[in-house]
C-alpha atoms as a PDB file:
ATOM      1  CA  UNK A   1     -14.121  22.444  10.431  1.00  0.00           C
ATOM      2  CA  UNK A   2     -13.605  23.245   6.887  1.00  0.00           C
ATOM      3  CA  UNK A   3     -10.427  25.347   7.494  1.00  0.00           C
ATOM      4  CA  UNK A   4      -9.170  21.451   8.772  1.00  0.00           C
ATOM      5  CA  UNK A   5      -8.195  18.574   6.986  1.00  0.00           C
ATOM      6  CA  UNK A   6      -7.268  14.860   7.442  1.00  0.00           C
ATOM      7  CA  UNK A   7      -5.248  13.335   5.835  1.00  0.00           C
ATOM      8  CA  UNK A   8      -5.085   9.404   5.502  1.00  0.00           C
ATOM      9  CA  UNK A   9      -2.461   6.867   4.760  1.00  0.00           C
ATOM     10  CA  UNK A  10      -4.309   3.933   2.731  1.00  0.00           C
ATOM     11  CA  UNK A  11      -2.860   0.384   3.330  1.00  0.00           C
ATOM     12  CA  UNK A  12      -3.290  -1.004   6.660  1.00  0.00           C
ATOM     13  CA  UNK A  13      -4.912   1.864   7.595  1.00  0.00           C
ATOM     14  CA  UNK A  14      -8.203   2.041   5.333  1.00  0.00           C
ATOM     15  CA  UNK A  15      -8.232  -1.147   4.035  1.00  0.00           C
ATOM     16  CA  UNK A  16      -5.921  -3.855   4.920  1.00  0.00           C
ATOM     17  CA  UNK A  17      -3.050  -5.550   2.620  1.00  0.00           C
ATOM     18  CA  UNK A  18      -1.177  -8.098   4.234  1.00  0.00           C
ATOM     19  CA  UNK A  19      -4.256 -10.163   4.589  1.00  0.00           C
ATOM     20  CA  UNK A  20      -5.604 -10.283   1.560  1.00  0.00           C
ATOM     21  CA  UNK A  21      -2.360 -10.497  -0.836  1.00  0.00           C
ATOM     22  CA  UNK A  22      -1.917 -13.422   1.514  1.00  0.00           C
ATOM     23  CA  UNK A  23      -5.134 -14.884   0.409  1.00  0.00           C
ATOM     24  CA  UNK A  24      -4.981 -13.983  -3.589  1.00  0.00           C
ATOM     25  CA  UNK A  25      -1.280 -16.006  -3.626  1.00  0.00           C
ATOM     26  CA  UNK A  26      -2.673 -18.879  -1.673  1.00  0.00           C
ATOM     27  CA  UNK A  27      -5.837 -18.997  -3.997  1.00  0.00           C
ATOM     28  CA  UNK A  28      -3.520 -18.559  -6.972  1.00  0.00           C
ATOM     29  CA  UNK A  29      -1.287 -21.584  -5.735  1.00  0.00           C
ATOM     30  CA  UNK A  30      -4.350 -23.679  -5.683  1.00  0.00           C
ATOM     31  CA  UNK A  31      -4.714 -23.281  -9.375  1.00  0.00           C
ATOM     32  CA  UNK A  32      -1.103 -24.784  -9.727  1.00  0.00           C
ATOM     33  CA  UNK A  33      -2.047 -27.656  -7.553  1.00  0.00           C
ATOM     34  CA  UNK A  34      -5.089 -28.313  -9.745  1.00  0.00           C
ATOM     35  CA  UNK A  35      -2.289 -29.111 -12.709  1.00  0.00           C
ATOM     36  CA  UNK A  36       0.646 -30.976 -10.160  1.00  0.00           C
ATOM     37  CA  UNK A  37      -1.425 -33.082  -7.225  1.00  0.00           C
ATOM     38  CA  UNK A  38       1.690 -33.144  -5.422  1.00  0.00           C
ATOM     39  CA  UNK A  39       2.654 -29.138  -4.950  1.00  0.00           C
ATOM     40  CA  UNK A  40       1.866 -27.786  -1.781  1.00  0.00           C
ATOM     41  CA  UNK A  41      -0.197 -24.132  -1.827  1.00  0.00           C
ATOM     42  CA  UNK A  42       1.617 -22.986   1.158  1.00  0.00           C
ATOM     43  CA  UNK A  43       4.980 -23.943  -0.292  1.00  0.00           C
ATOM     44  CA  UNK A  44       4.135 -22.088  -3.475  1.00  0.00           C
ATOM     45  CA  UNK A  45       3.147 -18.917  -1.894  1.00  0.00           C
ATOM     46  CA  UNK A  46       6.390 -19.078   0.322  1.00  0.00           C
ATOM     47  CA  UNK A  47       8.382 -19.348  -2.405  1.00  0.00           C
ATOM     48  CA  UNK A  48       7.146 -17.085  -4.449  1.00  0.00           C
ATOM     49  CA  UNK A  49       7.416 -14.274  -1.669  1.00  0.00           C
ATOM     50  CA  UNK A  50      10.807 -15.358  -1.497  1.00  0.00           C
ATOM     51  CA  UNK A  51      11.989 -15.143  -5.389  1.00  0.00           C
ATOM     52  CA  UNK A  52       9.834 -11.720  -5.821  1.00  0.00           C
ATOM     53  CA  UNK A  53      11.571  -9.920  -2.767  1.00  0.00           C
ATOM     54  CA  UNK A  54      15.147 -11.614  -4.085  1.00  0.00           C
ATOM     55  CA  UNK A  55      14.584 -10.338  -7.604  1.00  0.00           C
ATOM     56  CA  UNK A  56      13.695  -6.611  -6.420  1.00  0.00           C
ATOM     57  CA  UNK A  57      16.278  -6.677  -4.660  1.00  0.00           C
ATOM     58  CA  UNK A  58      18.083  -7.356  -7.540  1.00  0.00           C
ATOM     59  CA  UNK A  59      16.579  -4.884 -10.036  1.00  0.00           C
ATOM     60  CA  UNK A  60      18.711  -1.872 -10.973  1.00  0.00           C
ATOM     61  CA  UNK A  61      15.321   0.285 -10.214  1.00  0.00           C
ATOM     62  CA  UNK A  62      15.596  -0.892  -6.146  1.00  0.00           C
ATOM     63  CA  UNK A  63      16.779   1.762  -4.511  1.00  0.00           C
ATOM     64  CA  UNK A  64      14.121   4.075  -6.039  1.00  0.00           C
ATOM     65  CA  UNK A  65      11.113   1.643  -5.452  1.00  0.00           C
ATOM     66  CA  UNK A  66      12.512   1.653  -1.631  1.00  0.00           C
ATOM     67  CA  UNK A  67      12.635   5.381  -1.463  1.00  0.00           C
ATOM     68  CA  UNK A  68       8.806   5.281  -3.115  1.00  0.00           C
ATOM     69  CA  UNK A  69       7.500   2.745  -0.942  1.00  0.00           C
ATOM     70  CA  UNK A  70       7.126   0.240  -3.618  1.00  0.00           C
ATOM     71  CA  UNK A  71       6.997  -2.925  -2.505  1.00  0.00           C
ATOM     72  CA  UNK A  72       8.318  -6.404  -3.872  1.00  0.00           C
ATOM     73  CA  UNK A  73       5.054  -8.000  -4.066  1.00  0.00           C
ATOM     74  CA  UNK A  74       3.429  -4.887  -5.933  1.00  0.00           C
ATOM     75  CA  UNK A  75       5.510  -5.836  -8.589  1.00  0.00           C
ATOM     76  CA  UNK A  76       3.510  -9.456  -9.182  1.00  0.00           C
ATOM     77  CA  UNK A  77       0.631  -7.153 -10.632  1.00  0.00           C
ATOM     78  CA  UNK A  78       0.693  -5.958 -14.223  1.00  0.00           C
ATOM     79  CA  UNK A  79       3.094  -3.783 -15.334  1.00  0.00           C
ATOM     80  CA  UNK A  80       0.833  -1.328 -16.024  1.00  0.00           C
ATOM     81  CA  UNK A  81      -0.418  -0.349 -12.833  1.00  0.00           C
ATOM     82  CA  UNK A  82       3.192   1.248 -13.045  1.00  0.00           C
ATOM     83  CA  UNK A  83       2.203   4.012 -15.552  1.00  0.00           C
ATOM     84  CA  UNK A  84       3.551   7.457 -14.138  1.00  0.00           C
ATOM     85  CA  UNK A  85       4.657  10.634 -16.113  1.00  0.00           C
ATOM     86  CA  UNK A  86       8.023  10.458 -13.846  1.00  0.00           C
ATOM     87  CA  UNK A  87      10.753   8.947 -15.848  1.00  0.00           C
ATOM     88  CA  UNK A  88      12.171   7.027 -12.896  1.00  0.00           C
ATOM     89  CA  UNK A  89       8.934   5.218 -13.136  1.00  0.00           C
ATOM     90  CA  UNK A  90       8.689   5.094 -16.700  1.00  0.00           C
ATOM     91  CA  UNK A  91      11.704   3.341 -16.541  1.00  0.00           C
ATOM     92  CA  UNK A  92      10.649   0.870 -13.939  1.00  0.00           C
ATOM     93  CA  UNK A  93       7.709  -0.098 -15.636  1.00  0.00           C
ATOM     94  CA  UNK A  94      10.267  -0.816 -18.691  1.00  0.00           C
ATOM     95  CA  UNK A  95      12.287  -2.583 -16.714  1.00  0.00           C
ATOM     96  CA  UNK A  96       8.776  -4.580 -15.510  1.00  0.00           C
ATOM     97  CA  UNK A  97       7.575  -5.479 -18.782  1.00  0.00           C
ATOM     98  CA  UNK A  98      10.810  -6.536 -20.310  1.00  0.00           C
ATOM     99  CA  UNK A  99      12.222  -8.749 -17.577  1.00  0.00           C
ATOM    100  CA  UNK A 100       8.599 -10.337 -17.658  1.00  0.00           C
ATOM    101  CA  UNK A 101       9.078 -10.041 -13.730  1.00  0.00           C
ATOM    102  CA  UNK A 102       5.913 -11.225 -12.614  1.00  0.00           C
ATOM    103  CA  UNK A 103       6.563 -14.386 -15.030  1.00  0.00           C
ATOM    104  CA  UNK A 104       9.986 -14.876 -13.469  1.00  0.00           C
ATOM    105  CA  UNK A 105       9.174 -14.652 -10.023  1.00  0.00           C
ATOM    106  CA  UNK A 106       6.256 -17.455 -10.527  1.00  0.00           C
ATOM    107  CA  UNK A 107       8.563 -19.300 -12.733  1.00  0.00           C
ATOM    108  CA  UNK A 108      11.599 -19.460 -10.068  1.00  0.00           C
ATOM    109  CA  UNK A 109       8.623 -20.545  -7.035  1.00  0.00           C
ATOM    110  CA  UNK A 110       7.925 -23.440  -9.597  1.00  0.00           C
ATOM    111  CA  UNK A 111      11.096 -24.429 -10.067  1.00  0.00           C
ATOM    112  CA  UNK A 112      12.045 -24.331  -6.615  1.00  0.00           C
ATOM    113  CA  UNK A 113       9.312 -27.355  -6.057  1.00  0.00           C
ATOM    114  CA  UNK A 114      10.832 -29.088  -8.760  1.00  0.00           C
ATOM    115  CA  UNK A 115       7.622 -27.673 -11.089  1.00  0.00           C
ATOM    116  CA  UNK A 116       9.557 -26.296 -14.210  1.00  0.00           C
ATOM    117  CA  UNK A 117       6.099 -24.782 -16.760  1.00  0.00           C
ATOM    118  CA  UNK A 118       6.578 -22.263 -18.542  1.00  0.00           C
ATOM    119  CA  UNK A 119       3.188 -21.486 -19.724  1.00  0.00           C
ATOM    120  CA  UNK A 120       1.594 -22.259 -16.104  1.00  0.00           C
ATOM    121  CA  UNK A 121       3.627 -19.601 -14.725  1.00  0.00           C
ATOM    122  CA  UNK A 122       2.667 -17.308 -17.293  1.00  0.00           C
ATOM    123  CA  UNK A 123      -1.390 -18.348 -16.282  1.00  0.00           C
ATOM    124  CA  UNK A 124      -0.586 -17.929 -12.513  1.00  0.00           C
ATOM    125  CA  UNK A 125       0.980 -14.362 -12.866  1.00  0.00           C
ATOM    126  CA  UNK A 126      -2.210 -13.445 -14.913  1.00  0.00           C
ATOM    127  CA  UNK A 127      -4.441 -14.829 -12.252  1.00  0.00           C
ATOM    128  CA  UNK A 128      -2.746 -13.620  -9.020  1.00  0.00           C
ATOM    129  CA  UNK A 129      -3.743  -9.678 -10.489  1.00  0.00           C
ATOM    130  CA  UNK A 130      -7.234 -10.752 -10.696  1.00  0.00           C
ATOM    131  CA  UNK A 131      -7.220 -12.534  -7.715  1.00  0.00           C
ATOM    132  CA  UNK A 132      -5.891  -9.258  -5.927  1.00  0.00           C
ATOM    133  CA  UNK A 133      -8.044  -7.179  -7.676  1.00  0.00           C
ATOM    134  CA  UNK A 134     -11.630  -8.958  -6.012  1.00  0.00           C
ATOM    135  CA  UNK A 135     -10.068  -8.478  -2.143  1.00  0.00           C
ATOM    136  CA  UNK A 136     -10.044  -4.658  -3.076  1.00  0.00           C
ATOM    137  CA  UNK A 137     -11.919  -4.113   0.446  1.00  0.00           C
ATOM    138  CA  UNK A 138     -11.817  -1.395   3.328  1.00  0.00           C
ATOM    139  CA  UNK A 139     -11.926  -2.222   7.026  1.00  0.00           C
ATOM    140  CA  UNK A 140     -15.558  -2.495   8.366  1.00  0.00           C
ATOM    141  CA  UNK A 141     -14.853   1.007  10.621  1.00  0.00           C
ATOM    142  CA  UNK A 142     -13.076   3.109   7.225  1.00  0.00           C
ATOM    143  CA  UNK A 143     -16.395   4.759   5.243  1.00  0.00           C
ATOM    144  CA  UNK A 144     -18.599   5.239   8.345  1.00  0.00           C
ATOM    145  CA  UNK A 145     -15.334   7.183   9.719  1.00  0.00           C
ATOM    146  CA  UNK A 146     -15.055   8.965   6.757  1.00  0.00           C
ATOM    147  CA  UNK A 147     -18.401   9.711   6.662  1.00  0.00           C
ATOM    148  CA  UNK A 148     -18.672  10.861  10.226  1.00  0.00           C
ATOM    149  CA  UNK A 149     -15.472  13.196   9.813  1.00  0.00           C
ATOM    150  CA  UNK A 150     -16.959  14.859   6.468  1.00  0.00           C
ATOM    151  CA  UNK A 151     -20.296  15.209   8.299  1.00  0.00           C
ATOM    152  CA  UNK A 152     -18.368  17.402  10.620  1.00  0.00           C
ATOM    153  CA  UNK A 153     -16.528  19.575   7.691  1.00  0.00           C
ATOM    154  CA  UNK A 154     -12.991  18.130   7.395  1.00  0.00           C
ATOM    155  CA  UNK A 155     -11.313  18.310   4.472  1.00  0.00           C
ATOM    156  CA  UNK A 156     -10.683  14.701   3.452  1.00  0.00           C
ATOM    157  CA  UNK A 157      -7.029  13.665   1.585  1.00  0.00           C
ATOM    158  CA  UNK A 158      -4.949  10.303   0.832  1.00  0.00           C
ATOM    159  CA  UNK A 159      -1.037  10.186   0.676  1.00  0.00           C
ATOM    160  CA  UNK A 160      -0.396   6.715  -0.319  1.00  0.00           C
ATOM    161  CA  UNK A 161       3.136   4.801  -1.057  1.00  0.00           C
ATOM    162  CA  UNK A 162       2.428   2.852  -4.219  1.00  0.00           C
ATOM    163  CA  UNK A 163       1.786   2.179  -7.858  1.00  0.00           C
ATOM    164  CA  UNK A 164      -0.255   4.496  -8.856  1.00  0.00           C
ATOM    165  CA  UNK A 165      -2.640   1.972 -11.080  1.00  0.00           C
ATOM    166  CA  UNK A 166      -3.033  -0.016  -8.060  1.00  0.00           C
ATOM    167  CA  UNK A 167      -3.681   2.736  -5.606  1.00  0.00           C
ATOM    168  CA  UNK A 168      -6.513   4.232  -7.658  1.00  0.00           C
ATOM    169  CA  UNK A 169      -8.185   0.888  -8.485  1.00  0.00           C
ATOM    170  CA  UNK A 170      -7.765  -0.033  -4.822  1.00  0.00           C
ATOM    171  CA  UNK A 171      -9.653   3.732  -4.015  1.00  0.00           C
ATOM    172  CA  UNK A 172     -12.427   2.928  -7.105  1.00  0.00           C
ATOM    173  CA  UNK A 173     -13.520  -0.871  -6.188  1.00  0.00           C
ATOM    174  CA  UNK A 174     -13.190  -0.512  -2.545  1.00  0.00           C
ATOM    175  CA  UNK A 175     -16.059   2.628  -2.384  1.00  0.00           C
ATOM    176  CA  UNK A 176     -12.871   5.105  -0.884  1.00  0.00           C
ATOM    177  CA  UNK A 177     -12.520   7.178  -3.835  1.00  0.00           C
ATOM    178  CA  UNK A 178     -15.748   9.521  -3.404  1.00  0.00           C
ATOM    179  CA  UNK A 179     -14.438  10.966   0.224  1.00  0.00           C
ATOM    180  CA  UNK A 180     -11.060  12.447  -0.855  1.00  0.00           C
ATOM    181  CA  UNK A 181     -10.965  16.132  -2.131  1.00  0.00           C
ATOM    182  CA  UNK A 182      -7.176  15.176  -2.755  1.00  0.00           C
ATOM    183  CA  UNK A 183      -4.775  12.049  -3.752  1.00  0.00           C
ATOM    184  CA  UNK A 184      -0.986  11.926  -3.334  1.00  0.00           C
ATOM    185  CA  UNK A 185       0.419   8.664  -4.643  1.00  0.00           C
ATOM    186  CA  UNK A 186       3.918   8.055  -4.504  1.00  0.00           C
ATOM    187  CA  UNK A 187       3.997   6.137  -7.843  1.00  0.00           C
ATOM    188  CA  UNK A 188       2.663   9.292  -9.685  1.00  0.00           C
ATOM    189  CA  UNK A 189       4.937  12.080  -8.025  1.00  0.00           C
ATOM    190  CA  UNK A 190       8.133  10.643  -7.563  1.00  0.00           C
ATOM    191  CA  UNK A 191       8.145  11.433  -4.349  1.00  0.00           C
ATOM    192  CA  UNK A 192       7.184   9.202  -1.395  1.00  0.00           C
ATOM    193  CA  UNK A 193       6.604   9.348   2.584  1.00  0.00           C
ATOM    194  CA  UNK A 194       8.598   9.874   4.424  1.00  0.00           C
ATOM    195  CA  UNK A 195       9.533  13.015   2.859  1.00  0.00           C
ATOM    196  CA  UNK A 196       7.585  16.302   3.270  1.00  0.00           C
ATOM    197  CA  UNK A 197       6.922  16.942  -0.608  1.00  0.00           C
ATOM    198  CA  UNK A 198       4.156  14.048  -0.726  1.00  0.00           C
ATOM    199  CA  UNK A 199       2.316  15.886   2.544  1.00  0.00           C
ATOM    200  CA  UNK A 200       2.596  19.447   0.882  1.00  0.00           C
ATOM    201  CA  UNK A 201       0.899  18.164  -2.519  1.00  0.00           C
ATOM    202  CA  UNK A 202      -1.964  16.706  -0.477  1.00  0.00           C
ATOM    203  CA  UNK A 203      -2.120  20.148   1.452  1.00  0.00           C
ATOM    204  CA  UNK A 204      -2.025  22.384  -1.272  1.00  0.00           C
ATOM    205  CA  UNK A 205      -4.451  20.453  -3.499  1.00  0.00           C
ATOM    206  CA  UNK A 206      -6.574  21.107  -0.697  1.00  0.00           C
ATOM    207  CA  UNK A 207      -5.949  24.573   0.698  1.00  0.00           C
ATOM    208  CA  UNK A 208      -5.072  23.879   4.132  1.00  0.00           C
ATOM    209  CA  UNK A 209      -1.565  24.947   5.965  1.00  0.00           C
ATOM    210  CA  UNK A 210      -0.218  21.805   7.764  1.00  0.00           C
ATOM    211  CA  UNK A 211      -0.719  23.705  10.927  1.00  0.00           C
ATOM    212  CA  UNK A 212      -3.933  23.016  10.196  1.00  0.00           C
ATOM    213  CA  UNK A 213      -4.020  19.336   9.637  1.00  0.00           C
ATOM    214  CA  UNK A 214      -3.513  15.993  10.870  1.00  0.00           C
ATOM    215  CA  UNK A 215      -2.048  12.897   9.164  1.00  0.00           C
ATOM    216  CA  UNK A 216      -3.482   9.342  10.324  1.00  0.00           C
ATOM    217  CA  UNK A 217      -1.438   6.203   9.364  1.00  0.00           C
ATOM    218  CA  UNK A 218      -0.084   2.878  10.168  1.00  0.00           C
ATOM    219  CA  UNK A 219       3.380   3.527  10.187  1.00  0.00           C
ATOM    220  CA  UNK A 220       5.418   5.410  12.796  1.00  0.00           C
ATOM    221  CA  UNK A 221       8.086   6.475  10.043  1.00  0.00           C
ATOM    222  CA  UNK A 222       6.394   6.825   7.283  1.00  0.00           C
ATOM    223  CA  UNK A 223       3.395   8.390   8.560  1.00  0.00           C
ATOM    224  CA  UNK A 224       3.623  10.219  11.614  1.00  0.00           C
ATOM    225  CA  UNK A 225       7.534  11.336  11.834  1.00  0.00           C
ATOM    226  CA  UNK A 226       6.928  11.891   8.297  1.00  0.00           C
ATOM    227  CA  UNK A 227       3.884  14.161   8.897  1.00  0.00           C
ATOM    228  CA  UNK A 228       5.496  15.651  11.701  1.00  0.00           C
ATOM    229  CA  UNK A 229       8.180  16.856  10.198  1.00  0.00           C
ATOM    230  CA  UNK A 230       6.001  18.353   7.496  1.00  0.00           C
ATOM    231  CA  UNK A 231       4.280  20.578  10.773  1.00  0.00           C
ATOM    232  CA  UNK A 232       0.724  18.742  10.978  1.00  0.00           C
ATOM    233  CA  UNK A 233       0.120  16.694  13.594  1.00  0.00           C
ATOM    234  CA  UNK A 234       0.076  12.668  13.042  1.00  0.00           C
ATOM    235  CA  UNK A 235      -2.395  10.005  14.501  1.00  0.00           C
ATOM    236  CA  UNK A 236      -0.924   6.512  14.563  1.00  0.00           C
ATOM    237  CA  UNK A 237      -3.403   3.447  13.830  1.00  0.00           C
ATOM    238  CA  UNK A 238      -2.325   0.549  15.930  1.00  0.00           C
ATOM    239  CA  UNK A 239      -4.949  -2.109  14.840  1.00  0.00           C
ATOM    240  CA  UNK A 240      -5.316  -4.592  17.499  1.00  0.00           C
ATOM    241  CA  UNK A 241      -6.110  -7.072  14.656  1.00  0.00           C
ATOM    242  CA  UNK A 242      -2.681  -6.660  13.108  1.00  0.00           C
ATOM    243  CA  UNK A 243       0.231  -8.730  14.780  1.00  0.00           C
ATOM    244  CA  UNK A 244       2.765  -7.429  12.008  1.00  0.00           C
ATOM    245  CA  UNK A 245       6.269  -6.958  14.103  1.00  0.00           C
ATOM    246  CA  UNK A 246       7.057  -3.296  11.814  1.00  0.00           C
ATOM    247  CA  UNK A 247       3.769  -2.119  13.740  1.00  0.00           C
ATOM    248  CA  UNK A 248       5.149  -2.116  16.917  1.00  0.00           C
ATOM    249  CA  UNK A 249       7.648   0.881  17.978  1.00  0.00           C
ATOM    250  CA  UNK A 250      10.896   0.327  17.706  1.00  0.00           C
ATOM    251  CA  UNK A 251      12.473   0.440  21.412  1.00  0.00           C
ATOM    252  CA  UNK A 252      14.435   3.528  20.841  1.00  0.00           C
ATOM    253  CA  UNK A 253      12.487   4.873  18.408  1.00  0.00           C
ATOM    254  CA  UNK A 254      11.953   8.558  19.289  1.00  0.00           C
ATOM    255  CA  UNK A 255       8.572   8.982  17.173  1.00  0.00           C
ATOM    256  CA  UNK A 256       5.603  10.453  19.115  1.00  0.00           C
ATOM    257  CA  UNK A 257       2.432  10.577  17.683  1.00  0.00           C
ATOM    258  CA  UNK A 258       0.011  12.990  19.151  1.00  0.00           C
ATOM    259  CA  UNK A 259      -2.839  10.491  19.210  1.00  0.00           C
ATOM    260  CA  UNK A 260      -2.823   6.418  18.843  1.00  0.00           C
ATOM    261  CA  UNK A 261      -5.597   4.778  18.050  1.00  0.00           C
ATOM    262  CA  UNK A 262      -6.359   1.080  18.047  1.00  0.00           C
ATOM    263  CA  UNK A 263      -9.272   1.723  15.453  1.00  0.00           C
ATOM    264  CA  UNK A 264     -10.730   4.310  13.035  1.00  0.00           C
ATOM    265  CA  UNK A 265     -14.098   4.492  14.884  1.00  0.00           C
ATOM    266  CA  UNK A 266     -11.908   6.349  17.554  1.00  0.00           C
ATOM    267  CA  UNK A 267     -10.313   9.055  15.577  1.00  0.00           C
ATOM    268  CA  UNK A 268     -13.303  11.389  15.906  1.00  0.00           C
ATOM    269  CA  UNK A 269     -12.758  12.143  19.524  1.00  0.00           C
ATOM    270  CA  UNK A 270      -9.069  11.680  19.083  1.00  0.00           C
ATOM    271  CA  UNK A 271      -9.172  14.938  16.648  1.00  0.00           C
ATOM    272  CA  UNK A 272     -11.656  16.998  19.374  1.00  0.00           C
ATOM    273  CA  UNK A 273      -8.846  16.555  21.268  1.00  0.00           C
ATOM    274  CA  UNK A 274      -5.424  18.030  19.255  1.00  0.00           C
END
C-alpha cells in the first residue's frame, strides 16, 4: 500500500468539536457566575455564540474566513493561533488583535444579561482558550485506525479548514500529529476545502497522484465533492453520535461518496473495497 494514501479531514472526523467548545464556554460561564450569583451559564454561552457569529459576520475579513473555513467561534481563541505567512491572514489576525474581538464578543454576552465588566470579560476570553485547549481529544476509534491503516502501508495526510495555531496544537496535545507524513491547513495556505489546491498540497507533499488516494471527512461539500473533484475518491464519516442537522445530506444534494461510514473502526474494509 505505500503507492496509496489517506487523507483525513480533522474536526468531527478525528476528534470531535462541537462537543467540547460546548463544554469549554459552559465551564467558562461558570467562572462569571462565581462573580454575579444571578447569571445563568447557559444564558451566557448562548449569548456569546450569538454576539461572536454577529460580529464575524460583521468583520471586513468575512468573506475570506468563509471561503477558509474559519469559523466564528475560532475567533474566541487568541489571536495568535491566526499567524500565517498569507497576507489575507496577516491581516485578519490584525484585524483580531486590534478590535480585541474575543474581548468584545464576551463583553456584548455580558451586557446582554445586564452584566456590564470590563475586566471580567477580559478574564473570561483568557480562560475560554485554556479551557479549549485541555478538551484537545480524538475520538476513542481515531489512533487505533490510524494505526491499523499505517500498519498496512498507507500514506497518512490531514487537510484541515482552520487556524493554523489551533489546528497544530489540536494535532500536538491530542497524540494525532505523529501519523501524518503531510498537513494542509487552510489557515496557512490561503486556500481552503472545498477547492482542489488544499487536496493537491496534501498529495504532492506526499507523492501520491489523487488517482491514487482517498479523502475521509465529515462533510459532504467540503470533503467528499471537494475531494472528488480533485480525482481521489472520498469516504464520508456519518457518526451516529453526531445529531448536527449540516451532517445529514441535503435532499437534492447530488454528492456521492464512494464509501459512508458510521465510524472510523470501519474504514479499513471500506478502503479493501474502492
Amino acid at each position: 500500500m505505500s503507492g496509496q494514501a489517506v487523507l483525513f479531514d480533522l474536526d468531527e472526523t478525528l476528534m470531535p468539536e462541537d462537543a467540547p467548545l460546548d463544554e469549554a464556554l459552559r465551564a467558562t460561564a461558570r467562572l462569571a457566575r462565581e462573580r454575579y450569583d444571578g447569571l445563568q451559564p447557559e444564558r451566557l454561552v448562548r449569548a456569546v455564540r450569538a454576539a461572536a457569529a454577529r460580529l464575524w459576520r460583521e468583520s471586513p475579513h468575512y468573506e475570506r474566513c468563509v471561503a477558509l473555513g474559519l469559523a466564528s467561534w475560532e475567533g474566541l481563541h487568541d489571536p495568535g493561533v491566526f499567524e500565517s505567512p498569507v497576507p489575507a491572514l496577516k491581516a485578519l489576525r490584525a484585524w483580531l488583535e486590534r478590535s480585541r474581538h474575543r474581548e468584545e464578543v464576551w463583553r456584548r454576552a455580558l451586557d446582554l444579561l445586564g452584566v456590564g465588566d470590563g475586566a471580567l470579560a477580559r478574564e473570561l476570553a483568557a480562560r475560554f482558550h485554556e479551557e479549549r485547549a485541555e478538551r484537545f481529544q480524538p475520538f476513542p476509534d481515531a489512533i487505533p485506525t490510524l494505526e491499523a491503516l499505517r500498519r498496512r502501508g498507507y500514506r497518512l495526510g490531514l487537510v484541515t479548514n482552520g487556524p493554523s495555531g489551533l489546528q497544530r496544537a489540536k494535532l500536538e496535545r491530542s497524540g494525532l500529529a505523529p501519523f501524518f507524513e503531510a498537513v494542509a491547513i487552510s489557515g496557512e495556505l490561503g486556500v481552503g476545502k472545498p477547492e482542489a489546491a488544499i487536496f493537491e498540497r496534501a498529495l504532492r507533499a506526499l507523492g501520491i497522484p489523487p488517482e491514487r488516494a482517498v479523502m475521509v471527512g465529515n462533510s459532504l461539500e467540503r470533503d467528499v465533492r471537494g475531494a472528488q473533484d480533485a480525482g481521489l475518491k472520498a469516504v464520508w464519516v456519518r457518526r451516529a453520535s453526531l445529531e448536527d442537522e449540516f451532517l445529514a445530506p441535503p435532499p437534492a444534494s447530488d454528492v456521492r461518496p464512494d464509501a459512508v461510514i458510521r465510524e472510523l473502526r470501519e474504514l479499513p474494509a471500506a478502503l479493501a473495497q474502492l
